[in-house]
Protein backbone atom coordinates (compact mmCIF):
# COMPACT_ATOMS: atom_id res chain seq x y z
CA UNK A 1 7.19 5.54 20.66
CA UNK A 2 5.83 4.17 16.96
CA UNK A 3 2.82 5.72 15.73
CA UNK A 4 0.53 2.79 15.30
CA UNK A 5 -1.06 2.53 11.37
CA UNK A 6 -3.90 0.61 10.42
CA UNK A 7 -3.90 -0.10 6.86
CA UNK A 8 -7.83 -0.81 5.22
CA UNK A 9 -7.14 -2.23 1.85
CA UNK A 10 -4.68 -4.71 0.00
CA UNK A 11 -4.12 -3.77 -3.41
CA UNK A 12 -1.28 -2.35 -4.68
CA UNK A 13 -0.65 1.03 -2.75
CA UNK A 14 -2.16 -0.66 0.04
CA UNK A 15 1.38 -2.89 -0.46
CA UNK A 16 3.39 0.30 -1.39
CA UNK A 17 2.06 2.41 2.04
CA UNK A 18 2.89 -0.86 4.25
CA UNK A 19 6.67 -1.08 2.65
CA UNK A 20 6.79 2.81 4.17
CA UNK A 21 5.61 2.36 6.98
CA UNK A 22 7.67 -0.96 8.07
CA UNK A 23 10.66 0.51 7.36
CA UNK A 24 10.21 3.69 9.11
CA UNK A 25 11.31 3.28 12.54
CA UNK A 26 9.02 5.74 14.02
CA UNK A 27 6.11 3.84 12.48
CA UNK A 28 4.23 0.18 13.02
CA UNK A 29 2.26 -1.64 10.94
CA UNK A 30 -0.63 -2.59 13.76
CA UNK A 31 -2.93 -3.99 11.69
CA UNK A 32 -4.84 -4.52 8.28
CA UNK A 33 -8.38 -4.75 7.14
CA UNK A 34 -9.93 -5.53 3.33
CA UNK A 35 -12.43 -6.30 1.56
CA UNK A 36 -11.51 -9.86 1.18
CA UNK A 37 -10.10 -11.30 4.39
CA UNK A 38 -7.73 -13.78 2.52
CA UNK A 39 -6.16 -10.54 1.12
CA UNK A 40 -6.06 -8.89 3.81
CA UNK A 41 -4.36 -12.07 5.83
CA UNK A 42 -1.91 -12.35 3.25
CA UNK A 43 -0.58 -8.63 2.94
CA UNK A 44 -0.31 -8.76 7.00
CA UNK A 45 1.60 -12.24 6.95
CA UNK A 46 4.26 -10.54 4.21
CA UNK A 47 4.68 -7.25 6.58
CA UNK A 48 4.52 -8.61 9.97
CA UNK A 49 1.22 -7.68 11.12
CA UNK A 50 -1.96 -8.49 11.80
CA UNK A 51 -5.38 -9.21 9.62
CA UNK A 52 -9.04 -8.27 11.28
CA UNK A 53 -11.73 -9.73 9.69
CA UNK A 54 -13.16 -6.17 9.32
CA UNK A 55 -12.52 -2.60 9.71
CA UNK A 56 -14.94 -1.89 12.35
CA UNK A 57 -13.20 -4.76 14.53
CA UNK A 58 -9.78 -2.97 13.90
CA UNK A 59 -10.87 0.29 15.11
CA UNK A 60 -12.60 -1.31 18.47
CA UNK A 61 -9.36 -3.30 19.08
CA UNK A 62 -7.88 -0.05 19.98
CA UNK A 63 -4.56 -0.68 18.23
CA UNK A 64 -4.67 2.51 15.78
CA UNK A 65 -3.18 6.03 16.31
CA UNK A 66 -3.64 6.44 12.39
CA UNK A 67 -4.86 4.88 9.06
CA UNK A 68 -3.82 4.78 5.62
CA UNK A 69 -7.26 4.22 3.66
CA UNK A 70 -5.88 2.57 -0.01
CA UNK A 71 -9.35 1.22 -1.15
CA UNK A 72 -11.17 1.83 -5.21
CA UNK A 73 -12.60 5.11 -5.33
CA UNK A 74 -16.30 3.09 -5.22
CA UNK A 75 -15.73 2.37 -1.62
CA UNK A 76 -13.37 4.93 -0.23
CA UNK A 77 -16.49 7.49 0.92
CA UNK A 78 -18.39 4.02 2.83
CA UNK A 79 -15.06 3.64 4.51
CA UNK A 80 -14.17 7.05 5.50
CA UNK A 81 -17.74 7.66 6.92
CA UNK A 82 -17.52 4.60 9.03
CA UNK A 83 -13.85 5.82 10.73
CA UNK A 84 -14.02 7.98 13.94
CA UNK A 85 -13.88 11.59 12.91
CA UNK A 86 -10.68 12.47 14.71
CA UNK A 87 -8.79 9.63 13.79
CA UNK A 88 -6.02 10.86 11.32
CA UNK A 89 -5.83 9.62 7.96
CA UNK A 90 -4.04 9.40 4.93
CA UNK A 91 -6.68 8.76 2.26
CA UNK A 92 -6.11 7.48 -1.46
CA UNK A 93 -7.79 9.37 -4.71
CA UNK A 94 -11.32 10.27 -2.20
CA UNK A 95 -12.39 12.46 -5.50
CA UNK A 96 -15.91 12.69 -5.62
CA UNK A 97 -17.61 11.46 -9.50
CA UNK A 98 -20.88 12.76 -9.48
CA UNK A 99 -23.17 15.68 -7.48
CA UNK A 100 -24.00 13.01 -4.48
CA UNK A 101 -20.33 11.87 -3.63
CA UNK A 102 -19.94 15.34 -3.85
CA UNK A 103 -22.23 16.17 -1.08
CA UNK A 104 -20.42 13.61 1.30
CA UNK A 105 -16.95 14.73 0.44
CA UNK A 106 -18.64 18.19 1.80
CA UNK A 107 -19.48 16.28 4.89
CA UNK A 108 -16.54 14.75 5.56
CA UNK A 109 -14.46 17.36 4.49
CA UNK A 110 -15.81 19.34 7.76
CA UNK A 111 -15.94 16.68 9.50
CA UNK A 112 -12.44 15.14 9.09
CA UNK A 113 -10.20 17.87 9.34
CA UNK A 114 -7.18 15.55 10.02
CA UNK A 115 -7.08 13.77 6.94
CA UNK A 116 -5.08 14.36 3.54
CA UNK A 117 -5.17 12.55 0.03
CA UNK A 118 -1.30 11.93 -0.92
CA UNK A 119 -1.66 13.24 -4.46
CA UNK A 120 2.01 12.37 -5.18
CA UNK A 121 3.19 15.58 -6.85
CA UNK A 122 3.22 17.22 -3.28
CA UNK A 123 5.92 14.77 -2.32
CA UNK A 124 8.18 15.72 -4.70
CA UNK A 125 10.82 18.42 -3.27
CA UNK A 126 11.28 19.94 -6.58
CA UNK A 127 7.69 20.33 -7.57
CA UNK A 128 6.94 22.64 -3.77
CA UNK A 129 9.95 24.42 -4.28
CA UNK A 130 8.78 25.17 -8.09
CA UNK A 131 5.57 26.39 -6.24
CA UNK A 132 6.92 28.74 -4.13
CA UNK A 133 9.28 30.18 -6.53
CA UNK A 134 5.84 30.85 -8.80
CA UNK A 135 4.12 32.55 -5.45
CA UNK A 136 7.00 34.14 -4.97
CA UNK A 137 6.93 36.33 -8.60
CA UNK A 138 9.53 34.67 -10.00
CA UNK A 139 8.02 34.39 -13.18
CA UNK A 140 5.58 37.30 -12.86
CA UNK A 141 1.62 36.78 -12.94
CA UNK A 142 0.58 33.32 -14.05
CA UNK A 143 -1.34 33.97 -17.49
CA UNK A 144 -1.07 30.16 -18.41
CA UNK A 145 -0.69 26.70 -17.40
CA UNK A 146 -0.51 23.76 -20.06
CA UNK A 147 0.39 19.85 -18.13
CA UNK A 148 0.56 16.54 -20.02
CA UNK A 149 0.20 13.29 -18.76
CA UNK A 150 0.91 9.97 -21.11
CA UNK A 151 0.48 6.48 -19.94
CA UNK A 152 -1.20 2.82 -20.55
CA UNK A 153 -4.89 3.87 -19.82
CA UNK A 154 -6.49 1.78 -22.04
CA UNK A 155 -4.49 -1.42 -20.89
CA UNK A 156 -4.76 0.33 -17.29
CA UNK A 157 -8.22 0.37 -17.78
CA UNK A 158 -8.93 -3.36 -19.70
CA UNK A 159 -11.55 -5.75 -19.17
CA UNK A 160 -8.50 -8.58 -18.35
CA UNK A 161 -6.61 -5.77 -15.93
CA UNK A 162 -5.82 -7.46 -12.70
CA UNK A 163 -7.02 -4.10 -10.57
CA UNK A 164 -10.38 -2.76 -9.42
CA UNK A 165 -10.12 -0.91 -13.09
CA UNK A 166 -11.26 -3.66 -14.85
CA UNK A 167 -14.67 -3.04 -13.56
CA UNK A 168 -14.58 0.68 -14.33
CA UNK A 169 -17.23 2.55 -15.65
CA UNK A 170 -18.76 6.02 -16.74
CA UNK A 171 -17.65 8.61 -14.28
CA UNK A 172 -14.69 6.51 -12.98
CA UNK A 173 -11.14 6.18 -15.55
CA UNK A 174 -8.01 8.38 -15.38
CA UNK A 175 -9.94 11.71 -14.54
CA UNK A 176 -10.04 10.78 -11.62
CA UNK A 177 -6.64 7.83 -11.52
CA UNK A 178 -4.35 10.11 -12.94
CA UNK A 179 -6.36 13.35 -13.88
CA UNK A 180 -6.77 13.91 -9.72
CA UNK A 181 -2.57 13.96 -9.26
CA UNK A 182 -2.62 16.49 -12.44
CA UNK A 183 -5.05 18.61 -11.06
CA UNK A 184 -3.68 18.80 -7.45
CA UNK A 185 -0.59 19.26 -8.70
CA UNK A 186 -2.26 22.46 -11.16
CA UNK A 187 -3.76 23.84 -7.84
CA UNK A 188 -0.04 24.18 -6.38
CA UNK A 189 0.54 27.10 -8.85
CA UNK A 190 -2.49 28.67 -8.79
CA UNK A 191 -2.80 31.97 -7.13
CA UNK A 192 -4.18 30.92 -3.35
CA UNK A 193 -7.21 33.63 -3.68
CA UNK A 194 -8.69 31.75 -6.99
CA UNK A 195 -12.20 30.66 -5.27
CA UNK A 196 -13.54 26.62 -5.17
CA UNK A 197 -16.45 27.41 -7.85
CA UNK A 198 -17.82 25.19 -11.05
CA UNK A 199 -15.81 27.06 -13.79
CA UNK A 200 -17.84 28.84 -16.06
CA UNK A 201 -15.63 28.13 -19.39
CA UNK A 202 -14.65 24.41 -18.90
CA UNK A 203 -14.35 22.20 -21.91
CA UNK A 204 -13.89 18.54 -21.31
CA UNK A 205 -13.30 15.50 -24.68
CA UNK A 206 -13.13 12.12 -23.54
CA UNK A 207 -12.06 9.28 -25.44
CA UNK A 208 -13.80 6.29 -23.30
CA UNK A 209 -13.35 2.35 -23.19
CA UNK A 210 -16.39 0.01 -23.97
CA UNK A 211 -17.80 0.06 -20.34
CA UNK A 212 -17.51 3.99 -20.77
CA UNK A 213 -14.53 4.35 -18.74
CA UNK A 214 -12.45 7.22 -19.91
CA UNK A 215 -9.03 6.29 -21.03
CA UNK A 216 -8.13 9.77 -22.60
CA UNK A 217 -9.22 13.10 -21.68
CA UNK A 218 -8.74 16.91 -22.39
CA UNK A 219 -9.88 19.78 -20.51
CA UNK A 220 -9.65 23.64 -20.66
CA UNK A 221 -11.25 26.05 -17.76
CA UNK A 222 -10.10 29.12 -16.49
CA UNK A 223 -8.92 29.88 -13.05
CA UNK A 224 -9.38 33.52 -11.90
CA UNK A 225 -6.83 35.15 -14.90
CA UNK A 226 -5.04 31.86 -15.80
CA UNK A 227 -6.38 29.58 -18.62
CA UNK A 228 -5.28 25.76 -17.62
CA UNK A 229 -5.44 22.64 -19.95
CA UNK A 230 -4.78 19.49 -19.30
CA UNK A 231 -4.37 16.40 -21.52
CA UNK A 232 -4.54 12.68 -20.34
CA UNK A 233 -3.02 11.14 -23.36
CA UNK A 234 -3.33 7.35 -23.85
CA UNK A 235 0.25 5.66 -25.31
CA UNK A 236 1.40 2.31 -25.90
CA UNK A 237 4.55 1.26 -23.66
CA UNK A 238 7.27 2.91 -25.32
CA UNK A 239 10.05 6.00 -24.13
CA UNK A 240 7.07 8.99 -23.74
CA UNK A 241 4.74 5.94 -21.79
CA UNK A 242 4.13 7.27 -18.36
CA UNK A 243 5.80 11.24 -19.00
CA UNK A 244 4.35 13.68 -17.36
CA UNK A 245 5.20 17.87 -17.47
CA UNK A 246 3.77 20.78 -16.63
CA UNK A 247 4.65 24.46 -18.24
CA UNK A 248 3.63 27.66 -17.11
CA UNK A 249 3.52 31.01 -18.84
CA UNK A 250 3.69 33.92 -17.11
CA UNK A 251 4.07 37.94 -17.26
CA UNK A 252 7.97 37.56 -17.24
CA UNK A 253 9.12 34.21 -17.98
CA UNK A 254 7.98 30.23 -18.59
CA UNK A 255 8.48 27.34 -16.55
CA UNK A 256 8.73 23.51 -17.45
CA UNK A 257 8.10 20.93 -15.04
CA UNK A 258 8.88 17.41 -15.30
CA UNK A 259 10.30 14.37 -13.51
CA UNK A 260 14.14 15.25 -14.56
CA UNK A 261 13.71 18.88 -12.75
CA UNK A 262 12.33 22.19 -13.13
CA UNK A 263 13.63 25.05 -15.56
CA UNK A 264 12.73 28.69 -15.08
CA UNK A 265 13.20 30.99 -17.85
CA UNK A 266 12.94 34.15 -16.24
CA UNK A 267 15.27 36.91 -15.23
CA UNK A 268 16.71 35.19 -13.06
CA UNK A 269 16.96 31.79 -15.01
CA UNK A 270 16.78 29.03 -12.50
CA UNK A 271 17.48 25.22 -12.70
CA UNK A 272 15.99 22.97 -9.60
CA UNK A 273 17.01 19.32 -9.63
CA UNK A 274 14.86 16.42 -9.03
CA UNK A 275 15.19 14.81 -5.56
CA UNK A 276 13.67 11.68 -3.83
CA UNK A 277 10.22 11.64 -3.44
CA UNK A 278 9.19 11.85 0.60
CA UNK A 279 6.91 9.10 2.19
CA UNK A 280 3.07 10.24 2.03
CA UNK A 281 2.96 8.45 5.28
CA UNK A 282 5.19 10.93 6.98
CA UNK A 283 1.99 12.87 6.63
CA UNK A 284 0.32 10.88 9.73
CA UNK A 285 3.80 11.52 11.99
CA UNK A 286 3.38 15.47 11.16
CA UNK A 287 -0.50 15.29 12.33
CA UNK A 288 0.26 13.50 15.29
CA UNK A 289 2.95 16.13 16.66
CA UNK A 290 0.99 19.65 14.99
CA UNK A 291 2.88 20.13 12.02
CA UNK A 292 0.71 20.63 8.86
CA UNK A 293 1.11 17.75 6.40
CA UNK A 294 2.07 17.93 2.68
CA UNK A 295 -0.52 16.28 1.25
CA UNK A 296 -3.92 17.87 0.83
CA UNK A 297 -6.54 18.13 2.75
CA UNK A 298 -10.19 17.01 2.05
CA UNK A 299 -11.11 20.77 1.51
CA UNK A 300 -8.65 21.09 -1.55
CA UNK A 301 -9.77 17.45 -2.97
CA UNK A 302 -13.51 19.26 -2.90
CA UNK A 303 -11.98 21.73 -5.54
CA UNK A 304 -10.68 19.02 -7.53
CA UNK A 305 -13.79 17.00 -6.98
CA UNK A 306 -16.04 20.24 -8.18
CA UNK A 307 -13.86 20.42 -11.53
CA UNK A 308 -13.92 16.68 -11.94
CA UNK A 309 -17.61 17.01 -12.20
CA UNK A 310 -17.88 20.25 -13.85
CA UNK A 311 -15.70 18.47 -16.59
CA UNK A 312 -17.96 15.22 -17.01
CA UNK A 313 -20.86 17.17 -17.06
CA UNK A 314 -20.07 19.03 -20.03
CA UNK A 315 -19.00 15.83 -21.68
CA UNK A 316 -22.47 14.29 -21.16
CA UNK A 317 -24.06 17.54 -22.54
CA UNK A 318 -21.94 17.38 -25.76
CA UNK A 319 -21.34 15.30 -28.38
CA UNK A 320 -17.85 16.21 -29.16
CA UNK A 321 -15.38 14.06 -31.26
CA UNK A 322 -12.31 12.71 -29.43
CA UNK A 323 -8.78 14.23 -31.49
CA UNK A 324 -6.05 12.50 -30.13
CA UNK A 325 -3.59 15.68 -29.05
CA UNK A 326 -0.11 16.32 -30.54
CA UNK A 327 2.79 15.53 -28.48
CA UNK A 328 4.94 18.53 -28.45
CA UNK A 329 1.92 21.06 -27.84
CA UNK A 330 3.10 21.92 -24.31
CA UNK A 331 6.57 22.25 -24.93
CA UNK A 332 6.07 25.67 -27.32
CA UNK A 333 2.96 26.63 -25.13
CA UNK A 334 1.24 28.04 -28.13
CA UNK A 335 -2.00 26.17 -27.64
CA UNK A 336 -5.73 27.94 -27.22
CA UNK A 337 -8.54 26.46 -24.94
């Protein structure tokens, strides 16, 4: 029997969750709500399915084991508050910006204990596999974590972009478009014990759009013993345009992450090759039958959410001068916060 998915939203993931989920045979497609009802019309003509004028009619239809929530991050709290509370979702980038979003992702958090954000590192088998090796000891205590990510954002972010960015502001860029994955994907290596708290020692330099969107960003805060920076580097297309790595010091060895595969210089040296990346909406099939899904859960986006803030706050308090980072910092992981 095919778990039934509504999908609320039509943008681009909205598009990329609905190719998943038509193609999975265990899956339907049983409806699809947005914003804009033409949008919405048109993304359920192209996958089979069927438009409702409105979310709230799509729930009351009675069609929906599930839903995949791809909406901007200004509207993604409005619609998960407005969803019956045991109605499992999969839930795109709900990072809270400032101290009141913050307070309803608390809320829903408890509330909603069957939905997950699909920060996409968590999907990669390479990346979990990475993690456990690190929880494991293989590299001895963590002591440091350096992770890079390069990409478009100022284009991302433009006035003329064709995507809810174009309207971005302060508090909203690629903290929280890119900056969330980054940090989720940080949190994987951490040790599990390091407690959901503002971090007394966080640094955060933004270099930010003419609406005040940030389009570049670097941040330094301690976790328990390990220090963590991460740098949001804004690059023209070109080969480094859209990297990403991570690279961990330890006690007994280093690590480098990327999207080729993960290399562990340790005692026991260890190479793990990239593989496909799984469906985030496999996550609503595990929720249905008990299993615990890959993505994370609403509790784990709160410690995201808490740095997220913790990161523009110091921002606003400082005057700091943007210097754009160097590009080969992380691979000798000699930096200092």
């Amino acid at each position: 029997m095919s778990l039934k998915i509504g999908l609320i939203g039509a943008g681009l993931a909205a598009r990329s969750h609905a190719l998943d989920i038509v193609t999975d045979s265990a899956m339907d497609l049983a409806g699809v709500a947005a914003a804009r009802h033409s949008s919405a019309t048109a993304l359920a003509e192209d996958f089979g399915s069927t438009a409702f004028p409105d979310v709230d009619s799509m729930v009351r239809a009675g069609v929906l084991d599930a839903a995949v929530v791809a909406v901007p991050p200004r509207a993604v709290f409005d619609v998960l508050e407005g969803l019956p509370a045991t109605l499992p979702c999969l839930v795109e980038k709900p990072v809270a910006a400032t101290a009141g979003e913050l307070s309803r992702l608390r809320r829903l958090s408890s509330a909603r204990p069957c939905s997950v954000a699909p920060f996409n590192r968590r999907y990669q088998p390479h990346i979990r596999e990475s993690a456990e090796l690190v929880a494991q000891g293989a590299i001895g205590p963590l002591r440091r974590i350096e992770a890079r990510w390069t990409g478009p954002y100022a284009t991302r972010f433009a006035h003329t972009a064709p995507t809810h960015r174009a309207a971005a502001g302060p508090r909203h860029g690629v903290l929280i478009d890119n900056g969330s994955h980054a940090l989720d994907a940080i949190a994987m290596f951490l040790p599990a014990n390091v407690p959901a708290k503002t971090p007394d020692t966080i640094t955060a330099v933004f270099g930010r759009n003419e609406r005040g969107a940030d389009i570049e960003a670097d941040l330094c805060f301690r976790a328990g013993a390990v220090e963590v920076r991460l740098v949001l580097a804004d690059a023209e297309e070109g080969a480094a345009c859209g990297d990403w790595q991570i690279a961990l010091e330890a006690e007994q060895g280093v690590a480098l992450l990327n999207e080729n595969g993960c290399t562990f210089d340790a005692p026991t040296p260890t190479v793990i090759a990239p593989q496909p990346m799984l469906r985030p909406v496999t996550d609503l099939h595990r929720i249905a039958v008990g299993q615990p899904p890959m993505g994370s859960r609403l509790s784990h986006v709160e410690q995201i959410s808490v740095l997220v803030n913790a990161a523009y706050d110091h921002a606003e308090r400082t005057t700091s001068h943007w210097i754009r980072p160097r590009g080969k910092a992380l691979g000798r992981l000699n930096g200092a916060c």
